[in-house]
C-alpha atoms as a PDB file:
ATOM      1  CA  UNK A   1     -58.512  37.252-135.196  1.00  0.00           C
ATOM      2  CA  UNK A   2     -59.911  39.369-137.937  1.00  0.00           C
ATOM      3  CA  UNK A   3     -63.784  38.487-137.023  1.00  0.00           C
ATOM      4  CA  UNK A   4     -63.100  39.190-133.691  1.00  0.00           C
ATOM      5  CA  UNK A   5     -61.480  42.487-134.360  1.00  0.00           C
ATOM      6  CA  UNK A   6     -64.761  43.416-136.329  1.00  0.00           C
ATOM      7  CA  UNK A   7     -67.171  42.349-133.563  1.00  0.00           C
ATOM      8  CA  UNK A   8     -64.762  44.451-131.156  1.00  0.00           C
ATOM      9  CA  UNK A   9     -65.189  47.565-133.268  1.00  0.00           C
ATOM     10  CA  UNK A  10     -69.054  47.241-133.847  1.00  0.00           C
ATOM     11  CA  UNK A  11     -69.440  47.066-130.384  1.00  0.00           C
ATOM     12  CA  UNK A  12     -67.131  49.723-129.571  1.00  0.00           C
ATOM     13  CA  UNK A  13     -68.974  51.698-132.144  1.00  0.00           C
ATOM     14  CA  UNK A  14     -71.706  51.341-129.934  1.00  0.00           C
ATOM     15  CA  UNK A  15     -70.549  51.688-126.370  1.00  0.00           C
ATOM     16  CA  UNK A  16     -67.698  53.449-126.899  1.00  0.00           C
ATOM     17  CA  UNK A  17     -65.368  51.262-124.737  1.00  0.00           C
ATOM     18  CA  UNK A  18     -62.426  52.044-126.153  1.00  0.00           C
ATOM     19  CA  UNK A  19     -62.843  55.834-125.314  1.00  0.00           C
ATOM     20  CA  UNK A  20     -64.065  55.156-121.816  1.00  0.00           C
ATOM     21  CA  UNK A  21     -61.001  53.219-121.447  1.00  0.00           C
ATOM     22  CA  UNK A  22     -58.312  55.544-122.809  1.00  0.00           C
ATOM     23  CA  UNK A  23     -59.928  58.469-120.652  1.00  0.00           C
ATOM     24  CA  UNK A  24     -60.686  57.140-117.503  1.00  0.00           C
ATOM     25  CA  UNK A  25     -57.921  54.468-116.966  1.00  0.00           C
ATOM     26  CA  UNK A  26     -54.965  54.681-119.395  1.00  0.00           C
ATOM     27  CA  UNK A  27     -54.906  58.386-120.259  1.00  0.00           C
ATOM     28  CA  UNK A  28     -55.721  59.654-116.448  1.00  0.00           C
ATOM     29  CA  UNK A  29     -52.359  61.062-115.070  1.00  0.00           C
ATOM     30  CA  UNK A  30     -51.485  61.698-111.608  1.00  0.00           C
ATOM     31  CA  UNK A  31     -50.952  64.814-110.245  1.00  0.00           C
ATOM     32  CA  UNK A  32     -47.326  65.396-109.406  1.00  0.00           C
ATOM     33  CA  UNK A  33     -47.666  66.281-105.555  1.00  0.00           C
ATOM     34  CA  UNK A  34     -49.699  62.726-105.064  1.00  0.00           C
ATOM     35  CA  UNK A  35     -47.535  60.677-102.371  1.00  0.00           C
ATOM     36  CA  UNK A  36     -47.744  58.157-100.135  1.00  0.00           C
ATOM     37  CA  UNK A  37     -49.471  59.944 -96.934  1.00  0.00           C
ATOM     38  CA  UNK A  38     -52.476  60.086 -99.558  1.00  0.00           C
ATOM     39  CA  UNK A  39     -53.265  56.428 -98.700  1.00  0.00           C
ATOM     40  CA  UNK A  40     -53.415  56.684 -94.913  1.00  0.00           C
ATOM     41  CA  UNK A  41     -57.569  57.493 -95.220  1.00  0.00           C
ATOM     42  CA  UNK A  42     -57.778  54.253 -97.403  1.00  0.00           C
ATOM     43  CA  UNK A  43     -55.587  52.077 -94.856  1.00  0.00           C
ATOM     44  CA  UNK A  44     -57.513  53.583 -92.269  1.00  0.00           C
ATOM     45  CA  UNK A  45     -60.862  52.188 -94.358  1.00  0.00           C
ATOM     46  CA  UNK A  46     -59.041  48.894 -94.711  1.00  0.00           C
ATOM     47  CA  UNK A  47     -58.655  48.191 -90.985  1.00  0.00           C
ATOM     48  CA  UNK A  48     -61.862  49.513 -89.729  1.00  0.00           C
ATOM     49  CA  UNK A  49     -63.270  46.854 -92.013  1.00  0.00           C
ATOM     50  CA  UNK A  50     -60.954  44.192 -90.599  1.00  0.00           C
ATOM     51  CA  UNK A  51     -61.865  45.790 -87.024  1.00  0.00           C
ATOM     52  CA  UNK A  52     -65.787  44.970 -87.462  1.00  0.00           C
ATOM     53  CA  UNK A  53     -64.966  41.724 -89.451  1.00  0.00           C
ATOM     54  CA  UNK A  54     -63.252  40.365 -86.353  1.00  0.00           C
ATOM     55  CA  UNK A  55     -65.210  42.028 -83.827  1.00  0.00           C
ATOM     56  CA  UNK A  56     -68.350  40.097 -85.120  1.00  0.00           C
ATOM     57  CA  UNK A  57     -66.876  36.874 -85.553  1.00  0.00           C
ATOM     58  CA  UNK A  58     -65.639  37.369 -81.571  1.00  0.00           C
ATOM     59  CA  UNK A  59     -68.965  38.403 -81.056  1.00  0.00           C
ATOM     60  CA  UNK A  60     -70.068  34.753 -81.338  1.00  0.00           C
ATOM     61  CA  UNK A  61     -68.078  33.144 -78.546  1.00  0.00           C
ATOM     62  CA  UNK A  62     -68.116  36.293 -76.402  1.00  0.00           C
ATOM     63  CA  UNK A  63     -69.597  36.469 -73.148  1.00  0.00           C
ATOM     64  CA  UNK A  64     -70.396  39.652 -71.712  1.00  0.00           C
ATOM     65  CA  UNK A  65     -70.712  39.124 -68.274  1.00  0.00           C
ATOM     66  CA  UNK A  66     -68.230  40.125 -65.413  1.00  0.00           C
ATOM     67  CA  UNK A  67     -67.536  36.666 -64.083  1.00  0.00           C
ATOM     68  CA  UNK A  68     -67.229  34.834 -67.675  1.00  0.00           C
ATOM     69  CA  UNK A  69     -65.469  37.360 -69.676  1.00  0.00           C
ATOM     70  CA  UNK A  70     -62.006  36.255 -69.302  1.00  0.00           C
ATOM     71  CA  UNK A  71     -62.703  32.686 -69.678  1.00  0.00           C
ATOM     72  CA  UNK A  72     -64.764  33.473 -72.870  1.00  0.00           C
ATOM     73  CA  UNK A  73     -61.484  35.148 -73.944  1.00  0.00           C
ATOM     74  CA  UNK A  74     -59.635  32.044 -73.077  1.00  0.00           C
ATOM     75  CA  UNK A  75     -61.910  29.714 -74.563  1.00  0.00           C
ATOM     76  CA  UNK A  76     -61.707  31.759 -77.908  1.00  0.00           C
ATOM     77  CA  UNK A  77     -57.620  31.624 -78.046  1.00  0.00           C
ATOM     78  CA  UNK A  78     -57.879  28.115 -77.103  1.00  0.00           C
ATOM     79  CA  UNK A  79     -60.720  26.853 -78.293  1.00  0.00           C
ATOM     80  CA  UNK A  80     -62.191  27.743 -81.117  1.00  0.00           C
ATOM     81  CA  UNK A  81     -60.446  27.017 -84.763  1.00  0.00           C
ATOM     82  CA  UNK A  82     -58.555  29.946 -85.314  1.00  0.00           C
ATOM     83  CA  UNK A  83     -60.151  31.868 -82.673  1.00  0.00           C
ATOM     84  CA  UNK A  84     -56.247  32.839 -81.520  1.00  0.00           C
ATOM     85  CA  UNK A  85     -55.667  34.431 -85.051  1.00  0.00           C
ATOM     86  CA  UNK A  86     -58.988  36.111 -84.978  1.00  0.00           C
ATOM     87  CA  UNK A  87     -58.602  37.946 -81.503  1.00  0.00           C
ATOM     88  CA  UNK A  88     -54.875  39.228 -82.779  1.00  0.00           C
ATOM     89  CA  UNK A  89     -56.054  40.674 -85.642  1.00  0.00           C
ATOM     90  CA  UNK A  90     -58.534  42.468 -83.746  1.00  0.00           C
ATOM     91  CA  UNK A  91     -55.773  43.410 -81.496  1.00  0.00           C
ATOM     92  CA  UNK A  92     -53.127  44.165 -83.203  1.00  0.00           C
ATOM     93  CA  UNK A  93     -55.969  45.978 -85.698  1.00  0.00           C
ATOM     94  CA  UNK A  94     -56.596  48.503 -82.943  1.00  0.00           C
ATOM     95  CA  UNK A  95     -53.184  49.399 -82.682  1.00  0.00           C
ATOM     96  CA  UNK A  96     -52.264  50.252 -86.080  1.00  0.00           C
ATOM     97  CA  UNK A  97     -56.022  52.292 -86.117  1.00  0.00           C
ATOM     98  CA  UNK A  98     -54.492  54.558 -82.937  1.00  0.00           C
ATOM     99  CA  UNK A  99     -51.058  54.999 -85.403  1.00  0.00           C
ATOM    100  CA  UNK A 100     -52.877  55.405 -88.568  1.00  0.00           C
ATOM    101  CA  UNK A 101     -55.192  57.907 -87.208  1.00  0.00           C
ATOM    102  CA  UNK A 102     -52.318  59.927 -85.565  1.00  0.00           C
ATOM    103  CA  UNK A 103     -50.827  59.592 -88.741  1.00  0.00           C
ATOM    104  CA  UNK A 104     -53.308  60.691 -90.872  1.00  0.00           C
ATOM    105  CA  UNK A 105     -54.302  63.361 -88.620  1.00  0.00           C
ATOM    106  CA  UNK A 106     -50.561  64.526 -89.081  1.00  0.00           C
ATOM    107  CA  UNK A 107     -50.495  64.371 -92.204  1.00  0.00           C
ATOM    108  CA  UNK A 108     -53.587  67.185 -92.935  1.00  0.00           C
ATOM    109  CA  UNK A 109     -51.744  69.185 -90.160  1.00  0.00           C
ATOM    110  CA  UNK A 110     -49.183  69.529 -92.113  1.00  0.00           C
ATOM    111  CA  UNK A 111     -49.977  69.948 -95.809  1.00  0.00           C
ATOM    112  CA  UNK A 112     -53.004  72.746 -94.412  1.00  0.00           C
ATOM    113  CA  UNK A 113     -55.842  70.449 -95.744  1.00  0.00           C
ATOM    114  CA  UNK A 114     -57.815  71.735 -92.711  1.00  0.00           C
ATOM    115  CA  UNK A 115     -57.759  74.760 -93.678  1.00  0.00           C
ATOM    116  CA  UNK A 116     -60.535  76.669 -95.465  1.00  0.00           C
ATOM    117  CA  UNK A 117     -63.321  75.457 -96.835  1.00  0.00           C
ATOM    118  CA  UNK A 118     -62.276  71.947 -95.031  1.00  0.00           C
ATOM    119  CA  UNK A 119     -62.979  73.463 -91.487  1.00  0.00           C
ATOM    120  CA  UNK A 120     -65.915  70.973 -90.756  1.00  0.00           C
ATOM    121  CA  UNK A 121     -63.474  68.210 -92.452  1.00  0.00           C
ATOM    122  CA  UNK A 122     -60.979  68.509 -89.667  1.00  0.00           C
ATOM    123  CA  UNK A 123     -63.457  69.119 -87.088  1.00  0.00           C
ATOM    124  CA  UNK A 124     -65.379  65.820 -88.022  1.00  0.00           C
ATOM    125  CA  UNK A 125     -61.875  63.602 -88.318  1.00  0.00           C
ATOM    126  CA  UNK A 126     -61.083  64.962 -84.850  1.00  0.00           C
ATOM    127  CA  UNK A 127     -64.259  63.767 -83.497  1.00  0.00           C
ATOM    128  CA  UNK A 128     -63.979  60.694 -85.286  1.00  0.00           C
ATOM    129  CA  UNK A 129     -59.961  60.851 -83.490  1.00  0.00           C
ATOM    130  CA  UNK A 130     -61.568  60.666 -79.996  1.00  0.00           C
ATOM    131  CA  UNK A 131     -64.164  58.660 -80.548  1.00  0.00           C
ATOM    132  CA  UNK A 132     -61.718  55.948 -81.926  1.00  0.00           C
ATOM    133  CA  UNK A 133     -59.387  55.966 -78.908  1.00  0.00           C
ATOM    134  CA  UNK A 134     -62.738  55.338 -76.784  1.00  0.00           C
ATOM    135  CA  UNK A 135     -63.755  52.525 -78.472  1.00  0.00           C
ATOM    136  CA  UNK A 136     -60.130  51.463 -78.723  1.00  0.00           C
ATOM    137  CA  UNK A 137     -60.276  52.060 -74.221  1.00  0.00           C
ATOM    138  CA  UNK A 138     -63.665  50.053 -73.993  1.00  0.00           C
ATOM    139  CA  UNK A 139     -62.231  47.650 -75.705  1.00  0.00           C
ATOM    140  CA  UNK A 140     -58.991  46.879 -74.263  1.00  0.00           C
ATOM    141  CA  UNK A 141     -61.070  46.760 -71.410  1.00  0.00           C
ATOM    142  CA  UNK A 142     -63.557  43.792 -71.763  1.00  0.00           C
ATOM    143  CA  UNK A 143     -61.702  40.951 -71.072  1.00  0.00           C
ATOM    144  CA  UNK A 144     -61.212  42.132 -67.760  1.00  0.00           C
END
């Protein structure tokens, strides 16, 4: 162990790991009003991802057209090999966006992070608000 310990110091002589380490990950502290409705923006990251990652593997066996689209839906849940677990993520996916977004749109209501200088914040998330219950509408709609 003892020529490893040496190589570890020379290097950390050098790079200063060790001190990049104890400052940024083990000696970082929380502050004290950090709680869980912190998280929503990251959940809400989380299933946008899992929203396009689904949305372009339905994309493959999709058929936009008004006299194929619901058997292109049935084909997928039938199918395809997993195709049935693919379209409920999506679904259920666009769900929890709608409740995460309310959340999270709740939650800066009511600790005042919209208020000044986060003005444009707010006004941006409630764009983004609307614009993800249309594409949540357009979407329920295309099988039909």
């Amino acid at each position: 162990m003892l020529p490893f310990g040496r190589l570890l110091d020379w290097l950390d002589l050098r790079l200063g790991v060790r001190d990049l380490v104890r400052h940024n990950l083990t000696g970082y502290l929380l502050p004290r009003n950090i709680n869980a409705w912190y998280t929503l923006g990251a959940v809400l990251l989380a299933l946008f991802a899992l929203q396009f990652l689904t949305g372009v593997l339905l994309l493959v066996y999709y058929v936009p057209d008004t006299a194929r689209a619901f058997a292109s839906v049935e084909r997928i849940m039938n199918e395809v090999p997993y195709g049935w677990l693919i379209r409920y993520l999506h679904v259920v996916g666009s769900n929890l966006i709608i409740i995460v977004l309310l959340l999270h749109m709740l939650s800066v209501l009511l600790m005042g992070s919209y208020k000044r200088p986060r003005e444009l914040t707010w006004l941006t998330g409630f764009g983004l608000l609307n614009l993800g219950l249309i594409l949540c509408l357009t979407g329920y709609l295309l099988p039909w």
